[in-house]
Protein backbone atom coordinates (compact mmCIF):
# COMPACT_ATOMS: atom_id res chain seq x y z
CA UNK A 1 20.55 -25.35 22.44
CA UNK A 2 21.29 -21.70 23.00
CA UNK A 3 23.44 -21.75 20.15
CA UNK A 4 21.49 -23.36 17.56
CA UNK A 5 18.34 -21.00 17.95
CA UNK A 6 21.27 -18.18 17.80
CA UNK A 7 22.42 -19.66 14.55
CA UNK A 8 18.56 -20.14 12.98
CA UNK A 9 17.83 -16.72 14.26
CA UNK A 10 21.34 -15.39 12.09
CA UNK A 11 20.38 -17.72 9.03
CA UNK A 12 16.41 -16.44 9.17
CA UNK A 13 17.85 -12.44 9.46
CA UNK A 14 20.02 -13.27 6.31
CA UNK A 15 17.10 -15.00 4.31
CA UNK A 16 15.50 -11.76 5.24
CA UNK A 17 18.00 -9.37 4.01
CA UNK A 18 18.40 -10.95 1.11
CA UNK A 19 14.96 -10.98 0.19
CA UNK A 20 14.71 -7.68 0.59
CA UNK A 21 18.04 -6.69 -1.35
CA UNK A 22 15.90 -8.17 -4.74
CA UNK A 23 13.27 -5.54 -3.51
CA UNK A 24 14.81 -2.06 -3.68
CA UNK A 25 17.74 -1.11 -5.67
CA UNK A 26 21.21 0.03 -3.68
CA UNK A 27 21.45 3.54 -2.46
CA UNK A 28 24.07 5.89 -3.64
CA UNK A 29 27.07 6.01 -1.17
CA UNK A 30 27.99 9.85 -0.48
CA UNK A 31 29.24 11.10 2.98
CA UNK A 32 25.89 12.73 3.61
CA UNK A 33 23.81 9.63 3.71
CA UNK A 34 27.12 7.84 5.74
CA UNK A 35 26.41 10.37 8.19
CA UNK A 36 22.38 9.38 8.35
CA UNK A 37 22.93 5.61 8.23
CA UNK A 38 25.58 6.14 11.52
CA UNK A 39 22.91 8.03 12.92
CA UNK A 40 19.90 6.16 12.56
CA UNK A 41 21.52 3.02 12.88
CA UNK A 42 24.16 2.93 15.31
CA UNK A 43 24.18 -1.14 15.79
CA UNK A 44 25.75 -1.77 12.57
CA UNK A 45 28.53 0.36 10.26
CA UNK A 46 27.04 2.71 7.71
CA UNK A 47 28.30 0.55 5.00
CA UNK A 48 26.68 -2.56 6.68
CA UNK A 49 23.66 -0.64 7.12
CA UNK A 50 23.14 0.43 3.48
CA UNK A 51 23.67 -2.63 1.72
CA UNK A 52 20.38 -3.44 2.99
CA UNK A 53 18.28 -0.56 1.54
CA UNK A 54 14.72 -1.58 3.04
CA UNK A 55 16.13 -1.46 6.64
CA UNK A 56 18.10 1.63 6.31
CA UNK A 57 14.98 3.28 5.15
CA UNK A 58 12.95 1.94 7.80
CA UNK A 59 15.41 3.37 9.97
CA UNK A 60 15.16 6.88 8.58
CA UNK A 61 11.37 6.51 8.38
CA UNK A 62 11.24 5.86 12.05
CA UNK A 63 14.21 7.57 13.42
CA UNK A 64 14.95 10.23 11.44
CA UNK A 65 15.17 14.12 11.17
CA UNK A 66 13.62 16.07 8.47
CA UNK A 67 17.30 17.11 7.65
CA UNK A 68 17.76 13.48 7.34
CA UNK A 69 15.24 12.89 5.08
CA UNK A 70 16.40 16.28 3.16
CA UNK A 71 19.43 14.17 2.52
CA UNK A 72 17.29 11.58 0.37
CA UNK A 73 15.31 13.91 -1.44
CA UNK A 74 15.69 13.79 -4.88
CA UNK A 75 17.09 10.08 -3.92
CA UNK A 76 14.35 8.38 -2.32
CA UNK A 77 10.12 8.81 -2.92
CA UNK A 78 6.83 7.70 -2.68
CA UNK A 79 7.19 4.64 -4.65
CA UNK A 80 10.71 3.40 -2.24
CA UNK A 81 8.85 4.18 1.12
CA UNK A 82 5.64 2.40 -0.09
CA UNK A 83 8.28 -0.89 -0.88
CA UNK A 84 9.51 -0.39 2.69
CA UNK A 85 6.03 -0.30 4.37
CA UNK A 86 5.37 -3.55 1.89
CA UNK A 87 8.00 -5.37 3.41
CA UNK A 88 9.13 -3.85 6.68
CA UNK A 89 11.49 -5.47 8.94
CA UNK A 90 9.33 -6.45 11.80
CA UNK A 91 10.52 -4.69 15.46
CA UNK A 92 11.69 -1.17 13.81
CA UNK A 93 8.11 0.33 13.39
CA UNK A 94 6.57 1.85 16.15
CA UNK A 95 2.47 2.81 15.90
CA UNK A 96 3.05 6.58 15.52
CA UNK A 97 5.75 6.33 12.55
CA UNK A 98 4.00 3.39 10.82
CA UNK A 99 0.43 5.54 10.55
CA UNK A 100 2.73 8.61 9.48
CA UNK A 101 4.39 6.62 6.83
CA UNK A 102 0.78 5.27 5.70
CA UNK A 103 -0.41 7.89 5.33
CA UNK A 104 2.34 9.68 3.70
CA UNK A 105 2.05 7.34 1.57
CA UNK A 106 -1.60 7.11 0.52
CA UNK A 107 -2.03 3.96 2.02
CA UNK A 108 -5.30 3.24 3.57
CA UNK A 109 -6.26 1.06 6.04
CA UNK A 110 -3.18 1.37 8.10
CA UNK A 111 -2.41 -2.70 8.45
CA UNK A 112 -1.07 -4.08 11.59
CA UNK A 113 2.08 -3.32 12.71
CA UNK A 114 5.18 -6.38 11.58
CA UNK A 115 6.09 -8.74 13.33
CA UNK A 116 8.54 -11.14 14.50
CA UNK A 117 7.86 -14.48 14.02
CA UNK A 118 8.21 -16.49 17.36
CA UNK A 119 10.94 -19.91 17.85
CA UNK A 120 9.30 -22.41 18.76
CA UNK A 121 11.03 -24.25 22.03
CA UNK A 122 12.70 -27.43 21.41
């Protein structure tokens, strides 16, 4: 059983991701934004990492340095951090970044924080 709600939990992730990849256009690859992605994310490889956009930048939105968001100046504004708040991956958020990024943003009310859906037991 343990390995069936692993394997819907995989397939649901990938639905996700892919979703998302229609959302947001691919970042450029250069060694400075390598460098944020390993930092930010260090569960997954860079290039793992930003082939899914929306999650990298929710990543850098929550994790990051200013010097890391230095790095996607020029790269990344307004309009790409609104898309991530619009379809955040639920669980990367925490309260203080996701009123930040709101706000940053121009978008008010702040909305509830994402989040997971639950399995239901079988």
């Amino acid at each position: 059983m343990c390995i069936i709600i692993n394997t819907l939990d995989t397939t649901l992730r990938q639905a996700d991701r892919r979703k998302r990849n229609d959302i947001m256009k691919p970042l450029p690859i250069t060694p400075d934004i390598l460098n944020v992605a390993r930092r930010v994310v260090w569960f997954k490889t860079p290039e793992e990492e930003l082939a899914d956009p929306i999650h990298f930048l929710a990543h850098v939105m929550t994790f990051g340095t200013p010097e890391d968001l230095k790095v996607l100046q020029g790269i990344v504004g307004n309009d790409e951090f609104s898309e991530v708040l619009e379809h955040a991956p639920p669980g990367v958020f925490e309260v203080r970044s996701w009123a930040y990024w709101h706000l940053r943003c121009g978008r008010q009310p702040v909305p509830p924080l994402p989040t997971r859906t639950k399995l239901m037991s079988v």
